[in-house]
C-alpha atoms as a PDB file:
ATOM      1  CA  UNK A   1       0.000   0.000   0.000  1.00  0.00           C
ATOM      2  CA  UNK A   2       1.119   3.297  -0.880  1.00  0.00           C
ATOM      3  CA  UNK A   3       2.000   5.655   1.670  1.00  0.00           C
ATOM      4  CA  UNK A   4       0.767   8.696  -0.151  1.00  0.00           C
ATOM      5  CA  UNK A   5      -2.587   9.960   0.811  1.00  0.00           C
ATOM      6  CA  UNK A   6      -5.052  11.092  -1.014  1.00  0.00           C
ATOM      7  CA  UNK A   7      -7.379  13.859  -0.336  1.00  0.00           C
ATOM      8  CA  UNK A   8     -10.606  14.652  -1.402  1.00  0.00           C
ATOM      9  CA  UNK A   9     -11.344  18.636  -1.555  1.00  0.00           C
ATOM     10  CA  UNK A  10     -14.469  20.713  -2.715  1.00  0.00           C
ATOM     11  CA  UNK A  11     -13.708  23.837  -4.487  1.00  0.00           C
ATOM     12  CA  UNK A  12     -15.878  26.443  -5.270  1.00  0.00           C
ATOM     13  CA  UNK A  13     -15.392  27.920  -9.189  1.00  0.00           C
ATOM     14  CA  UNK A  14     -16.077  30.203 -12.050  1.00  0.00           C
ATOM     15  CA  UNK A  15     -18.338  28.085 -14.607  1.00  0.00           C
ATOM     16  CA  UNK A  16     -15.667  27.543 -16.191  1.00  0.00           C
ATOM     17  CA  UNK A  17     -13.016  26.354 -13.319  1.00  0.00           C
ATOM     18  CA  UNK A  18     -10.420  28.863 -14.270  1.00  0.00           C
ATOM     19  CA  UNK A  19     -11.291  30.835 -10.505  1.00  0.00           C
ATOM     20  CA  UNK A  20     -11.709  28.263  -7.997  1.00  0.00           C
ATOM     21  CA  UNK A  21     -11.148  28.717  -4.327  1.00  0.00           C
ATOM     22  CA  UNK A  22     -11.424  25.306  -1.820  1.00  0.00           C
ATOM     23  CA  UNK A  23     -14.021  25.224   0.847  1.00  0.00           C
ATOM     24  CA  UNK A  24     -12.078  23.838   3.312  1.00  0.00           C
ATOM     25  CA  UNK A  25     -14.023  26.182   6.174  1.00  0.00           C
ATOM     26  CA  UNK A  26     -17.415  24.855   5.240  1.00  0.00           C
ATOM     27  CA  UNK A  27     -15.945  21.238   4.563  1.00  0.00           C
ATOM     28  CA  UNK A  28     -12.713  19.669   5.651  1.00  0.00           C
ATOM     29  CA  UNK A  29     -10.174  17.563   3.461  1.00  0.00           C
ATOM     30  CA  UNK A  30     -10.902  14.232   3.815  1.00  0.00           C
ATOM     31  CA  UNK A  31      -7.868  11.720   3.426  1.00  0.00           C
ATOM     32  CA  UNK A  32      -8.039   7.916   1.880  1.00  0.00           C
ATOM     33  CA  UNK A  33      -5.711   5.681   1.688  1.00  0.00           C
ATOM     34  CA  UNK A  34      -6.090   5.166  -2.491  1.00  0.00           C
ATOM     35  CA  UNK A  35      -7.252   7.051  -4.858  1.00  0.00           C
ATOM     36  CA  UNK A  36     -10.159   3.985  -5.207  1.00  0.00           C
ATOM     37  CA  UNK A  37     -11.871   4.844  -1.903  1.00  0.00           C
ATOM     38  CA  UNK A  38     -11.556   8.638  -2.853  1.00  0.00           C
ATOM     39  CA  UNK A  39     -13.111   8.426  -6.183  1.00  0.00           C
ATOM     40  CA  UNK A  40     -16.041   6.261  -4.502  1.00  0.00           C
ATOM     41  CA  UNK A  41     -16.636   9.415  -1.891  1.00  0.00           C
ATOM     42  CA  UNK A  42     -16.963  11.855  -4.827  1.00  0.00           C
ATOM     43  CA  UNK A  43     -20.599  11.976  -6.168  1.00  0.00           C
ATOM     44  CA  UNK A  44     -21.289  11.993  -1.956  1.00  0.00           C
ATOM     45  CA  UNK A  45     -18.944  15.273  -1.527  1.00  0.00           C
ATOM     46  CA  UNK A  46     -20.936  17.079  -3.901  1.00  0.00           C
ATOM     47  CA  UNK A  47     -24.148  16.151  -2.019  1.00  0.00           C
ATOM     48  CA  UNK A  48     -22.814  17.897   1.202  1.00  0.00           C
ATOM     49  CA  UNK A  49     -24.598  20.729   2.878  1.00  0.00           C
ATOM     50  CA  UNK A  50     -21.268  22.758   2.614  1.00  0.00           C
ATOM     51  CA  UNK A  51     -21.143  21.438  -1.300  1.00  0.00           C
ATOM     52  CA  UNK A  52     -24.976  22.592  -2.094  1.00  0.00           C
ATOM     53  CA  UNK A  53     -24.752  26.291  -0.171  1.00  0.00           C
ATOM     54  CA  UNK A  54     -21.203  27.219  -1.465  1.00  0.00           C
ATOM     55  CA  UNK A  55     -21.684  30.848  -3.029  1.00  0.00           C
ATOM     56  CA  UNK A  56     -19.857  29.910  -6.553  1.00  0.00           C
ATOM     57  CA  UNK A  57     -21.608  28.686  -9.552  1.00  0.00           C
ATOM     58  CA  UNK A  58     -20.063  25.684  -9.569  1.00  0.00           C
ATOM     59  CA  UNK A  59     -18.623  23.151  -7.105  1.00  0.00           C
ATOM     60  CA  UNK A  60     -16.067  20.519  -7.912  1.00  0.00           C
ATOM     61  CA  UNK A  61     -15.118  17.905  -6.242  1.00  0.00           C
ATOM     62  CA  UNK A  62     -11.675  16.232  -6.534  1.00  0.00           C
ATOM     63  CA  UNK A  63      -8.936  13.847  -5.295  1.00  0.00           C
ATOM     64  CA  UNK A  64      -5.508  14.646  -5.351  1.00  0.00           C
ATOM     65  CA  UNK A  65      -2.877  13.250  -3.912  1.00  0.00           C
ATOM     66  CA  UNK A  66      -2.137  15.318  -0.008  1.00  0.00           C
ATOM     67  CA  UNK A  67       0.759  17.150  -1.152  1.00  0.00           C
ATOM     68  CA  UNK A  68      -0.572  17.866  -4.178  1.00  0.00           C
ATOM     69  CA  UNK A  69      -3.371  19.861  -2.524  1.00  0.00           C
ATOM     70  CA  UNK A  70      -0.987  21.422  -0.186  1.00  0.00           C
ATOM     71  CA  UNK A  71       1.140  22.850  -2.871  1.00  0.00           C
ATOM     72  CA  UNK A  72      -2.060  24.309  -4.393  1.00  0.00           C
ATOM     73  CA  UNK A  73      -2.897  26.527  -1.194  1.00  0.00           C
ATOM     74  CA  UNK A  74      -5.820  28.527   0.136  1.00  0.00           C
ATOM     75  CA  UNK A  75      -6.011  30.963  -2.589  1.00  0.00           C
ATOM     76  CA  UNK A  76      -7.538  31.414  -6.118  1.00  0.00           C
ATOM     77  CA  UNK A  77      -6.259  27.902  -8.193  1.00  0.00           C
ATOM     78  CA  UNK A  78      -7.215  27.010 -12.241  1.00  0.00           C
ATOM     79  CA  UNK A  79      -8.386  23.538 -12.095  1.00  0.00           C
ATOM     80  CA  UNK A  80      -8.382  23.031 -15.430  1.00  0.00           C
ATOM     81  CA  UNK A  81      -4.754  22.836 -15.021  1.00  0.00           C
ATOM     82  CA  UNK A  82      -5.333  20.381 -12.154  1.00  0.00           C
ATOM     83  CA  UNK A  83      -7.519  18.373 -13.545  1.00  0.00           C
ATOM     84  CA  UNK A  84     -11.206  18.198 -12.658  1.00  0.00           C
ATOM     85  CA  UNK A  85     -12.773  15.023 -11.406  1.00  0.00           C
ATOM     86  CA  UNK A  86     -16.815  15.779 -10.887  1.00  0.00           C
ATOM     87  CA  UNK A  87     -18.793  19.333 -10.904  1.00  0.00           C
ATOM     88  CA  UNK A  88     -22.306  20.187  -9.733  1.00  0.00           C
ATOM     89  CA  UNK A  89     -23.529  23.051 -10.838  1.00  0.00           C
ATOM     90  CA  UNK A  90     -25.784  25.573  -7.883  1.00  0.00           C
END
């Protein structure tokens, strides 16, 4: 087993996921051990109260691995350098 984690964020985006910003206060980073039990939490993520009243137009949810999502920060981040995994629209 790897001992990488991966973590599962929500971010909160233009339409378009150049001007996303994680909503880590409303919902914390939850960690998996593979990237097989994160991509089963996904569609769930997006169905959280913190997921459904973030003020963006559209909420992401994605799995990266930890440091990966360190490196990206607290601040303004282009997923579609990253990499989206699943959106919901509000």
């Amino acid at each position: 087993m790897s001992a990488t984690l991966i973590a599962l964020a929500l971010f909160g985006c233009s339409d378009d996921g150049t001007a996303c910003r994680r909503l880590e206060a409303q919902a914390p980073v939850a960690t998996f051990q593979t990237r097989a039990e994160c991509d089963r939490s996904l569609e769930d993520a997006l169905e959280t109260d913190a997921a459904l009243r973030a003020d963006a137009p559209t909420v992401y949810a994605q799995c990266l691995p930890s440091a990966q999502l360190a490196a990206l920060g607290t601040g303004e981040v282009d997923l579609t350098r990253v990499g989206k995994v699943q959106f919901a629209q509000n």
